[in-house]
Protein backbone atom coordinates (compact mmCIF):
# COMPACT_ATOMS: atom_id res chain seq x y z
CA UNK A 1 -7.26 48.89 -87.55
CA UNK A 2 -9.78 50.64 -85.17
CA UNK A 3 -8.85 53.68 -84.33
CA UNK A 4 -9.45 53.88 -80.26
CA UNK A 5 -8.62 55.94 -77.55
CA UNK A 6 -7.60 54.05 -74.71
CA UNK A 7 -7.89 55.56 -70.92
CA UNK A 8 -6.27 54.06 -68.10
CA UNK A 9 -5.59 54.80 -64.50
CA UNK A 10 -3.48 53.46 -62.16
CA UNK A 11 -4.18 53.06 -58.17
CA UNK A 12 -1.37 52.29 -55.61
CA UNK A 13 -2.08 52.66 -51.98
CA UNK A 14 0.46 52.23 -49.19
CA UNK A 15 -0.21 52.45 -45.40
CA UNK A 16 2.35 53.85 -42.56
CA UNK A 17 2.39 52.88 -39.86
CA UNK A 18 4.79 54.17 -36.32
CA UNK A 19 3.52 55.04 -32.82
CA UNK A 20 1.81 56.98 -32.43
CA UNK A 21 1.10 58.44 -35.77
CA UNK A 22 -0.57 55.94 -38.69
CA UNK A 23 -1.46 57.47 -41.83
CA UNK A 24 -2.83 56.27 -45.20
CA UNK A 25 -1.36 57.39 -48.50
CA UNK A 26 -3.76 56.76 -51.65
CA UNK A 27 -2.10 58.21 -54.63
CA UNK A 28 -4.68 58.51 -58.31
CA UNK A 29 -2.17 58.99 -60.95
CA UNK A 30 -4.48 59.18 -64.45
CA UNK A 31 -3.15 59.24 -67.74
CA UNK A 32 -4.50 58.89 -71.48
CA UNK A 33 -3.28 57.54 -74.52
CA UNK A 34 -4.03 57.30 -78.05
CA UNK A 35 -3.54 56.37 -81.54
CA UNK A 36 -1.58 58.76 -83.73
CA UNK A 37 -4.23 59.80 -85.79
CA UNK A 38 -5.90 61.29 -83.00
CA UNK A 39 -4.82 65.16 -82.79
CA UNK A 40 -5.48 65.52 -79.75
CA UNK A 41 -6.46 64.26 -76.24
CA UNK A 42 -9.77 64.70 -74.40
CA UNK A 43 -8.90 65.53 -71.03
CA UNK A 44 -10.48 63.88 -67.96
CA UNK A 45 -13.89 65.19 -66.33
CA UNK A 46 -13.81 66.13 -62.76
CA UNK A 47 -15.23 62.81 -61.91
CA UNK A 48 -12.84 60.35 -63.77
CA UNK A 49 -10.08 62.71 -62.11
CA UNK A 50 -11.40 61.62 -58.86
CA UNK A 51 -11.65 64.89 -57.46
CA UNK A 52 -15.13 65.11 -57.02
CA UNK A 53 -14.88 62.42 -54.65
CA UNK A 54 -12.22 64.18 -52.49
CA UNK A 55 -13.89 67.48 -52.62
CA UNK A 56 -17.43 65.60 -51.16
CA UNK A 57 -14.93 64.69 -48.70
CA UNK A 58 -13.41 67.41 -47.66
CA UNK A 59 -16.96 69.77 -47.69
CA UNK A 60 -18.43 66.93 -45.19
CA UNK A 61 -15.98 67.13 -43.05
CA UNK A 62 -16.04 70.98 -42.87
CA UNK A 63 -20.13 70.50 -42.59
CA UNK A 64 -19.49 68.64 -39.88
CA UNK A 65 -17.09 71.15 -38.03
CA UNK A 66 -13.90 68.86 -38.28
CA UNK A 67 -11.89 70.46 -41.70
CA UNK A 68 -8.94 68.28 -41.74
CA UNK A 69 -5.52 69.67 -42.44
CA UNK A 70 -4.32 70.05 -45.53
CA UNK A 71 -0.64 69.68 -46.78
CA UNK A 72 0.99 69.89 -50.29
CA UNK A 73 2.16 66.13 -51.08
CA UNK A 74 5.02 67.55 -53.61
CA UNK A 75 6.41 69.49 -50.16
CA UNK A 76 6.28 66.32 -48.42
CA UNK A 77 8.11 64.27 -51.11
CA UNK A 78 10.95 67.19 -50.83
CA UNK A 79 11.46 67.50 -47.43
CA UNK A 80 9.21 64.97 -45.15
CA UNK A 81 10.98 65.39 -41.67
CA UNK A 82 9.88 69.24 -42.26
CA UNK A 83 6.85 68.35 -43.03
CA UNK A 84 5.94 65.41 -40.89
CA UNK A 85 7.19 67.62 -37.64
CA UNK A 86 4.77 70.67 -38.90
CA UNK A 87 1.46 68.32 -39.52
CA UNK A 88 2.11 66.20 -35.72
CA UNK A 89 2.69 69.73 -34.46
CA UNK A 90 -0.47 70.91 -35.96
CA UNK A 91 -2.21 67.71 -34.42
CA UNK A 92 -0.72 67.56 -31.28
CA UNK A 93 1.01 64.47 -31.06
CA UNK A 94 4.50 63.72 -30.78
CA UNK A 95 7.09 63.87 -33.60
CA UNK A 96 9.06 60.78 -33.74
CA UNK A 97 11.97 60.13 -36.13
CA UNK A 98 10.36 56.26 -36.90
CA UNK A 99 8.13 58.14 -38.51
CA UNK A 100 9.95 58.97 -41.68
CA UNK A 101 11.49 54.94 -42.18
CA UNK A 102 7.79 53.63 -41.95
CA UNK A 103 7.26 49.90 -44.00
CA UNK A 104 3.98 50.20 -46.40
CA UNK A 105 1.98 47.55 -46.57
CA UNK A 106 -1.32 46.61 -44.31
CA UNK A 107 -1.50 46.06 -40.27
CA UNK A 108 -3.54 43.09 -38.89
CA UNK A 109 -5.24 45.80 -36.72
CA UNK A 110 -6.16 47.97 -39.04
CA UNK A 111 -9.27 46.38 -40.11
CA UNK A 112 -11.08 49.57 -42.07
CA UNK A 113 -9.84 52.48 -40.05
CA UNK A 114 -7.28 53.77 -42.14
CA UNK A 115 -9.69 54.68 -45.03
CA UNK A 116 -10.15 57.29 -42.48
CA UNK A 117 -6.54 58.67 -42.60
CA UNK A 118 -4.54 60.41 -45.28
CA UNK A 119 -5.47 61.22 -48.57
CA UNK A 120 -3.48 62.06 -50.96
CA UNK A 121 -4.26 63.36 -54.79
CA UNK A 122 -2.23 63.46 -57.51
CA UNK A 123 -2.64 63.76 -61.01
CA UNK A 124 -1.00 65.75 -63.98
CA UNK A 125 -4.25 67.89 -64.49
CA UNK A 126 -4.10 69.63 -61.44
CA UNK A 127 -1.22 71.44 -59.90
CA UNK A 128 -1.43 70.73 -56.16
CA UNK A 129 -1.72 67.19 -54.44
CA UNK A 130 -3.45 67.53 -51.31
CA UNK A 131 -3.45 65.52 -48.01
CA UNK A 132 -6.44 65.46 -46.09
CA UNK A 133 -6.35 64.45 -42.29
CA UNK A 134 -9.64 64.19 -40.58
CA UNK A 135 -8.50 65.92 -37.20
CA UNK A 136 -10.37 62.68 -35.03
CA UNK A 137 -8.12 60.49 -36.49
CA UNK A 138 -5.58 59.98 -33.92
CA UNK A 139 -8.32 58.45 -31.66
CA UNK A 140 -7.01 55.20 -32.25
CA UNK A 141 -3.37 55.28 -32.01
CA UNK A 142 -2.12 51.73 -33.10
CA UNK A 143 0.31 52.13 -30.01
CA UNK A 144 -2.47 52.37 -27.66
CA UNK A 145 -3.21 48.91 -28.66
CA UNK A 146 -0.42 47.68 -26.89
CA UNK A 147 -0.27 49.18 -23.54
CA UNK A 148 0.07 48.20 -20.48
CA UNK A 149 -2.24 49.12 -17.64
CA UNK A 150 -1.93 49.29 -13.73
CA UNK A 151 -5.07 47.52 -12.33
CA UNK A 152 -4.72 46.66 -7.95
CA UNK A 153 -1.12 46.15 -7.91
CA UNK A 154 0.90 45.55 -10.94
CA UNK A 155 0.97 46.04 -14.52
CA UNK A 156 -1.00 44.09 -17.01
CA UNK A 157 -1.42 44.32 -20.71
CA UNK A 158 -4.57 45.74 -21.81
CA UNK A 159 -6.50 42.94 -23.22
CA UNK A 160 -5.90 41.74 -19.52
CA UNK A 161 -6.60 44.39 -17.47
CA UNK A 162 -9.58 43.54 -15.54
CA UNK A 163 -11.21 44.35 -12.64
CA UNK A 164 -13.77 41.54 -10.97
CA UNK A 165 -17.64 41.70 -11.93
CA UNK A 166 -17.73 42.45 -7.88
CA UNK A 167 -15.59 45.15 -7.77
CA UNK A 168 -17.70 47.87 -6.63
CA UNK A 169 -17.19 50.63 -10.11
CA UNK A 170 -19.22 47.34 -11.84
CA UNK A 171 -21.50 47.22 -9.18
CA UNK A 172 -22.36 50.98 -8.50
CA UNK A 173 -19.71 53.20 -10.19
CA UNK A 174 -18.94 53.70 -6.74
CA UNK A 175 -15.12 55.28 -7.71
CA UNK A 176 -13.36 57.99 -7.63
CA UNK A 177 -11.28 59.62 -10.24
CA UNK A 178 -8.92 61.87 -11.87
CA UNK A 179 -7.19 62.74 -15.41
CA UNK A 180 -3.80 64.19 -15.79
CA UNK A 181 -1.49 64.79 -18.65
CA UNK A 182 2.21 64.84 -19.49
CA UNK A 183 4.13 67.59 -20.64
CA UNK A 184 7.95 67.02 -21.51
CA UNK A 185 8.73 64.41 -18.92
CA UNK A 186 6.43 65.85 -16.35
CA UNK A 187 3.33 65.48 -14.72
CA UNK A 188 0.78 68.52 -15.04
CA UNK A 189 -1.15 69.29 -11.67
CA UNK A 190 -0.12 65.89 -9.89
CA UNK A 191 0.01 67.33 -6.46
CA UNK A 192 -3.23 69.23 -6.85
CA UNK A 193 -5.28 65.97 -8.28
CA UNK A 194 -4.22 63.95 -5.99
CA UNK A 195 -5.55 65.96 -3.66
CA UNK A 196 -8.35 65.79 -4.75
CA UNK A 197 -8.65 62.55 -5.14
CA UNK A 198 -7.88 61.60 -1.19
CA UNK A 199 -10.98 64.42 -1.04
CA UNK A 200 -13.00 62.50 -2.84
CA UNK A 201 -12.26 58.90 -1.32
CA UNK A 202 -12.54 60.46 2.11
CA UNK A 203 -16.03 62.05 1.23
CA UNK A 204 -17.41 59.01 0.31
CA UNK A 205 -15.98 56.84 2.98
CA UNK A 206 -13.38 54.46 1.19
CA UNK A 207 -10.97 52.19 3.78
CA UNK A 208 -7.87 50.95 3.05
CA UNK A 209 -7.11 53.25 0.88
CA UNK A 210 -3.42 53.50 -1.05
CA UNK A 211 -0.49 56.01 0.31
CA UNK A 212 0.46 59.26 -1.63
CA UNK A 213 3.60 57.77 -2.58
CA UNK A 214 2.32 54.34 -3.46
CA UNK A 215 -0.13 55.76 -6.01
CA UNK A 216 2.80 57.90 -7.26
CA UNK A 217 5.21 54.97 -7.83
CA UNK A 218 2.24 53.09 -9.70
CA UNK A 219 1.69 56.18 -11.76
CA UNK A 220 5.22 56.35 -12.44
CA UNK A 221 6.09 52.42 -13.15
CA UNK A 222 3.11 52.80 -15.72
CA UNK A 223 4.45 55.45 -17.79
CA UNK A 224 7.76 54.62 -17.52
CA UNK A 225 6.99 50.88 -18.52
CA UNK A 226 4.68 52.06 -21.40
CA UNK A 227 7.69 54.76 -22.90
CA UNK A 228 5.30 57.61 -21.88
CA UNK A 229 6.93 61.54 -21.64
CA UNK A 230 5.18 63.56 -23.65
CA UNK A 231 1.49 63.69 -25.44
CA UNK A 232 0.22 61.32 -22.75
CA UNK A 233 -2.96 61.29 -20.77
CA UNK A 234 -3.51 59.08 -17.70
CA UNK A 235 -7.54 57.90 -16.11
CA UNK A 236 -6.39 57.14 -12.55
CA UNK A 237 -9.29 55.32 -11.02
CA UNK A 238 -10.02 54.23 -7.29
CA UNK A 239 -12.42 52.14 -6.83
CA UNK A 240 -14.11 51.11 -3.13
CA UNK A 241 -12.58 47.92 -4.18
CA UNK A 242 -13.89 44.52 -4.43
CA UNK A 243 -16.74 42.84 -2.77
CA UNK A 244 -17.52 39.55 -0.84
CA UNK A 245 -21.07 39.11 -2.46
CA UNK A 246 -23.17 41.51 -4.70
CA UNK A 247 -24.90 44.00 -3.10
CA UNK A 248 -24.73 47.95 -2.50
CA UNK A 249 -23.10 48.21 0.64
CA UNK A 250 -19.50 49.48 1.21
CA UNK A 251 -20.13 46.73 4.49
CA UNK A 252 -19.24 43.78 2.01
CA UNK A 253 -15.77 45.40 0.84
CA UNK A 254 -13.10 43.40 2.63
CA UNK A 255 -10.42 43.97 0.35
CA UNK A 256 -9.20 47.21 0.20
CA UNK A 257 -9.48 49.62 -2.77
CA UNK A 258 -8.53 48.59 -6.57
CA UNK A 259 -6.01 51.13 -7.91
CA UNK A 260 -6.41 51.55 -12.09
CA UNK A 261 -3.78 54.14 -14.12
CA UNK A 262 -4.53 53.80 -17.66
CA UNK A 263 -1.93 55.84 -19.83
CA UNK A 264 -2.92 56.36 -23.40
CA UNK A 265 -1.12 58.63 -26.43
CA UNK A 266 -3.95 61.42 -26.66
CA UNK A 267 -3.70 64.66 -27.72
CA UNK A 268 -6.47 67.28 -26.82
CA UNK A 269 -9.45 65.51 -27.50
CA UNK A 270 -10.66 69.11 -29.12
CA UNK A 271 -10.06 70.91 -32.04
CA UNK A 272 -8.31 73.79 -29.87
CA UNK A 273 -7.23 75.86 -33.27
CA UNK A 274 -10.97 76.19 -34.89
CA UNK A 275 -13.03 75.72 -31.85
CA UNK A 276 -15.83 73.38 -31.34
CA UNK A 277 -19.75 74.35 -30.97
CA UNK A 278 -22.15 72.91 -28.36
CA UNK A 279 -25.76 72.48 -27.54
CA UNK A 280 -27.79 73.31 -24.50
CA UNK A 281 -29.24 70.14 -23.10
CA UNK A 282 -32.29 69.42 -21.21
CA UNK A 283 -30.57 67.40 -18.61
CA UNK A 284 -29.85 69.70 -15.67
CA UNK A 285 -26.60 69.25 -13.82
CA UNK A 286 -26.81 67.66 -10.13
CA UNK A 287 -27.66 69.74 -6.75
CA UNK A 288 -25.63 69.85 -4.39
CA UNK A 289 -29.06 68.39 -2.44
CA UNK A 290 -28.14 65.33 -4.01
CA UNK A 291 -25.19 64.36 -5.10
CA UNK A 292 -22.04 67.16 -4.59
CA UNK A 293 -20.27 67.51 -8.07
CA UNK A 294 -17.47 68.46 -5.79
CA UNK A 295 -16.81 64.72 -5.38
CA UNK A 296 -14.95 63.66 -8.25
CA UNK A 297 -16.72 60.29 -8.83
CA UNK A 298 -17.04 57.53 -11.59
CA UNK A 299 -21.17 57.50 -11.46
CA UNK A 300 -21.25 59.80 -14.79
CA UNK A 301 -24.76 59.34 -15.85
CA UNK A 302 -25.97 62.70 -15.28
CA UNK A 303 -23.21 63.94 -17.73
CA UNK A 304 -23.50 61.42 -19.97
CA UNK A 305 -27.61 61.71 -20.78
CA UNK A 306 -26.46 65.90 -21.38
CA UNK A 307 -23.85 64.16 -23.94
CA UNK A 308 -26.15 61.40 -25.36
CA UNK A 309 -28.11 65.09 -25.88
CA UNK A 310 -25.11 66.84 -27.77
CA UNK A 311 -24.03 64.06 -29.69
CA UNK A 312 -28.06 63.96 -31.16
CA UNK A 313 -27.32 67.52 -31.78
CA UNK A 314 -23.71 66.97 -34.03
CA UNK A 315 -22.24 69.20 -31.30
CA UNK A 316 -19.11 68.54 -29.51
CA UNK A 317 -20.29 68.47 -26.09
CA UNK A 318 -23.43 70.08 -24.39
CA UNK A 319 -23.88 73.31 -21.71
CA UNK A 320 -25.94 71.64 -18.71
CA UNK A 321 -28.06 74.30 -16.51
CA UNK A 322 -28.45 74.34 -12.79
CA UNK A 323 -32.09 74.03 -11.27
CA UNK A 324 -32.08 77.72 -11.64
CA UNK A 325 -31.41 77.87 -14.98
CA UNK A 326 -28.11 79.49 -14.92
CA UNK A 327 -25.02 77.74 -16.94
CA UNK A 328 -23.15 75.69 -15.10
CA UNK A 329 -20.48 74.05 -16.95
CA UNK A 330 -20.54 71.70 -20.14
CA UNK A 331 -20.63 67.39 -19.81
CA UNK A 332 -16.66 67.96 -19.93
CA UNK A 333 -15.04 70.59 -19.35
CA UNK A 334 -15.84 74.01 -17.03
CA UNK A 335 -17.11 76.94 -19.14
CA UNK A 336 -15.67 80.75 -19.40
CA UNK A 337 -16.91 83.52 -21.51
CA UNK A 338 -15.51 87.20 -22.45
CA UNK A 339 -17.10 90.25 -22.80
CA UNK A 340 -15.97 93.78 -23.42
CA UNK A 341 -12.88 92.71 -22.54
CA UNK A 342 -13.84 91.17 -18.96
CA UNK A 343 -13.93 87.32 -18.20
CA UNK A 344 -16.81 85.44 -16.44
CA UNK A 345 -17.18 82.19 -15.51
CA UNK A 346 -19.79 80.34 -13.46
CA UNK A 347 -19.71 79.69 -9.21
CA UNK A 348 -18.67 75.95 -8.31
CA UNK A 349 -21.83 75.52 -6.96
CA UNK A 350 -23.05 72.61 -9.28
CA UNK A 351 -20.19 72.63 -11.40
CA UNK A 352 -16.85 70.18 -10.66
CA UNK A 353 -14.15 73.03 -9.66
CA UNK A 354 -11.68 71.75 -11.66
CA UNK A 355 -8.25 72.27 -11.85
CA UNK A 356 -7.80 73.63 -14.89
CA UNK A 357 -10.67 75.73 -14.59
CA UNK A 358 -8.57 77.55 -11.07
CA UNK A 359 -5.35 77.43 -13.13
CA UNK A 360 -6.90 78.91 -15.72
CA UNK A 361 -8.65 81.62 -13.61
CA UNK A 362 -5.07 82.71 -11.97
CA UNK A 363 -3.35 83.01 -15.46
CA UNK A 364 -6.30 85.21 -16.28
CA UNK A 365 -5.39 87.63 -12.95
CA UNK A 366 -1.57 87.10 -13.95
CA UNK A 367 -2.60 88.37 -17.53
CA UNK A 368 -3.75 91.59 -15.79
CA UNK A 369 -7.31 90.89 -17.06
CA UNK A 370 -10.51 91.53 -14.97
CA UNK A 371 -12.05 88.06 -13.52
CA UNK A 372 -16.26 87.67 -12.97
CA UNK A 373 -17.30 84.57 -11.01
CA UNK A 374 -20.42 84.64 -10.60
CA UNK A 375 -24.40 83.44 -11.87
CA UNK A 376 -24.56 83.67 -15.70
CA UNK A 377 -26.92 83.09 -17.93
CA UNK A 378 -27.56 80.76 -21.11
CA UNK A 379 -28.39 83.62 -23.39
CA UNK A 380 -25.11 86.29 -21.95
CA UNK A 381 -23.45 82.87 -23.07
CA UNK A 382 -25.16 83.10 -26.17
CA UNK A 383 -24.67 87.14 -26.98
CA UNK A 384 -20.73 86.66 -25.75
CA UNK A 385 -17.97 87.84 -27.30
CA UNK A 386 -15.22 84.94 -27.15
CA UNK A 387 -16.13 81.62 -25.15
CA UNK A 388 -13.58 78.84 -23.77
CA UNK A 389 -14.00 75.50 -21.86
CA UNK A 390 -11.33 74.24 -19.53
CA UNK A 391 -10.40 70.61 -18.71
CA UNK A 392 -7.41 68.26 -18.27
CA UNK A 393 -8.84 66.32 -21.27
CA UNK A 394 -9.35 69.17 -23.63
CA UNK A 395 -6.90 71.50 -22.15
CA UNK A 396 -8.30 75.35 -23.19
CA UNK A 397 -11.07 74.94 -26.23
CA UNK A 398 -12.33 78.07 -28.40
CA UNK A 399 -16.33 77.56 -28.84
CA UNK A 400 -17.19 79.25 -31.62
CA UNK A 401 -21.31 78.14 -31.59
CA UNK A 402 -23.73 77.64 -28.72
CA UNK A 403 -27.19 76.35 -29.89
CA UNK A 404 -26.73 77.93 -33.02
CA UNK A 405 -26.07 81.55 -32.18
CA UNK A 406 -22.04 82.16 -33.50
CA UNK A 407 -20.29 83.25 -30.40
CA UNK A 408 -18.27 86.62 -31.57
CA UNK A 409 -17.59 86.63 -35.08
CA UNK A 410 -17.15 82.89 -35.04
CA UNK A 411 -13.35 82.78 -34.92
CA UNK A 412 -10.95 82.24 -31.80
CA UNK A 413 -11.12 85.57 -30.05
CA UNK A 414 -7.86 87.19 -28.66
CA UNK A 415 -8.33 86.70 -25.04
CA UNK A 416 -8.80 82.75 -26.05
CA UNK A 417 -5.48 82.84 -27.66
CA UNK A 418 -4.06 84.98 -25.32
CA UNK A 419 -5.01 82.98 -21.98
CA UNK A 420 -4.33 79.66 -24.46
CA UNK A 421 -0.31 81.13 -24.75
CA UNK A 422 -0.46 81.46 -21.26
CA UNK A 423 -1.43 78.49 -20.72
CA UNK A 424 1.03 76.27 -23.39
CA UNK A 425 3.63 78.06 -21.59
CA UNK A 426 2.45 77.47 -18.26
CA UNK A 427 2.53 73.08 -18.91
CA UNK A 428 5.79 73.33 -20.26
CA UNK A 429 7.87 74.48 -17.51
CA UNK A 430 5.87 73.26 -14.56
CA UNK A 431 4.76 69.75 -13.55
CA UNK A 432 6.54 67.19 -11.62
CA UNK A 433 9.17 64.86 -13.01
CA UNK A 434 8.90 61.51 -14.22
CA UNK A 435 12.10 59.77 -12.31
CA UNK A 436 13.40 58.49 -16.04
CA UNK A 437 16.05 55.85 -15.52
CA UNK A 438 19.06 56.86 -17.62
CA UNK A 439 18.83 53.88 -19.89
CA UNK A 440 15.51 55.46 -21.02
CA UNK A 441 16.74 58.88 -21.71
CA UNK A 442 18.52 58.16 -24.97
């Protein structure tokens, strides 16, 4: 009888699936056998292991500034709640008990996404099983797939949440906007963006425009329809509204303005914990001489050609100049830097004063630290010690690389971590409540 040695391996995969966490399990389990008159058994090479395959994965991801998390699968086999609450915690999205009585077995919506989710590795020749998570994963949270979206004057789902092709955002981006988040059963900031957005409508001239309390009530029917308390981030839109004919002028709307609050499950859209790096782009951020970047409109093209820039660049997000030269803010988010111990940020001259950026500048006075506004320049960006951005979307975000000088010693600084504390601590015990009814409490 031939004398062979047989080697066989064995591939089960199983996806989760609960809102608004989905995650991928693929588990390698290799094994050999042979005839007895072997003595003894080859073991596997790095490549029929597998491994070499996961570690490609894992150095591209670092290469490409997003290291995904990485968790021991045995520890998650022992205690999963434990674990499950520590990796949503370290991705910022909610812990939900569903999550640990998930059904394997494939989603009609997943189409290829979840090869993007969790890996898992085990095999008896190595002594850890790892999970890899790339961190801009939770960009498409099944949940979100569902929702259900305020457009004019109720609530829609989202493959039917339309505006008309004469509404005047299609026509001109001729909007006005704002994004807010949710803390714990409370809105961040309302009062303050809402402000601003009446600012903004009145600047530009919009009629007919909805009450305080009206937009407050849609706001609220929307996350309170969609199960929305925590982890959530709202685009509340207001267009000029619909128009009569085609055609630039606000003369042909008759209607009133359109009213859009789109609630999504999003975490920080930035890896807060690492940092991210940016680029300086060519594209110069708008004068005041033409249009104010104090209005808080939907016509975004000037920040998006500066992001088209980054994105060429395999940065996060870009640092846009003013006519001058000096910084200005990012495509995003406002910009801060730190050095020898003192914080600097730029004047709201060309930059959108946002509201994080002034919340963040009064936790910086409350944290008995010494506040700069004032002109700065690209390169005292580049020769900083610690650098942050600020923004609803983003919340506070380290930048550890600006056109490939390392900001620091390329690690969060302790005045980022410090005014990020503040901050955390700040969202969770301010913000006005959601008015839950009690049946949705439990």
């Amino acid at each position: 009888m031939d004398q062979r040695l047989a080697l066989t391996q064995h591939w089960n995969v199983g996806v989760h699936h609960a809102a608004p966490l989905r995650l991928l399990t693929f588990t390698t389990c290799s094994c050999i056998t042979c005839q007895p008159s072997f003595d003894k058994v080859v073991p596997l090479s790095f490549l029929e292991l597998g491994l070499a395959g996961l570690v490609a994965i894992y150095s591209e991801l670092c290469e490409l500034g997003n290291p995904p998390p990485v968790i021991d699968a045995e520890d998650l086999e022992k205690d999963p709640e434990a674990v499950l609450r520590g990796l949503c915690q370290d991705l910022g999205i909610p812990f939900q008990p569903s999550m640990l009585r998930w059904e394997s077995g494939p989603r009609e919506f997943d189409g290829i996404w979840p090869l993007g989710g969790m890996v898992v590795y085990t095999s008896r020749q190595v002594s850890r099983n790892l999970v890899l998570i790339p961190r801009n994963f939770h960009l498409r949270f099944p949940a979100n797939e569902k929702i259900l979206v305020w457009v004019g004057d109720e609530l829609l789902p989202r493959e039917s949440a339309k505006v008309s092709v004469l509404d005047s955002v299609v026509q001109g981006g001729d909007a006005v906007w704002e994004g807010l988040r949710i803390y714990n059963r409370k809105i961040f900031k309302l009062e303050e963006h809402l402000d601003r957005l009446f600012d903004s409508a009145k600047a530009l001239a919009f009629s007919n425009v909805p009450t305080r309390e009206a937009i407050k009530e849609a706001i609220f029917k929307t996350l309170i329809s969609n199960g929305m308390f925590d982890n959530a981030h709202i685009r509340l839109t207001l267009t000029r509204g619909k128009k009569v004919t085609s055609g630039m002028s606000p003369a042909f709307n008759l209607y009133g303005c359109t009213l859009i609050v789109l609630a999504e499950w999003k975490p920080p859209v930035y890896d807060n914990s690492g940092g991210i790096k940016l680029v300086t782009a060519t594209t110069r951020r708008n004068s005041p001489n033409s249009i104010d970047s104090k209005i808080h409109h939907n016509n975004l093209i000037n920040n998006i050609l500066a992001k088209i820039e980054g994105n060429l660049a395999n940065a996060e997000d870009a640092v846009m100049l003013d006519k001058d030269g000096f910084v200005s803010e990012t495509n995003a988010t406002n910009i801060f830097m730190v050095k020898k111990g003192q914080v600097l940020t730029p004047h709201a001259d060309y930059c959108l004063p946002g509201i994080t950026r002034t919340t963040v500048m009064d936790l910086v006075v409350q944290e008995k630290l010494v506040l700069h506004e004032r002109r700065i320049s690209l390169s005292e960006f580049h020769v900083a010690d610690e650098v942050w951005t600020t923004g609803t979307m983003g919340e506070l975000t380290p930048v550890v690389m600006i056109d490939g000088r390392v900001i620091g010693n390329g690690e969060v600084g302790p005045v980022t971590r410090q005014i990020q504390s503040a901050y955390k601590a700040l969202t969770a015990e301010s913000g006005l409540p959601i008015p839950i009814p009690t049946n949705e409490k439990a």
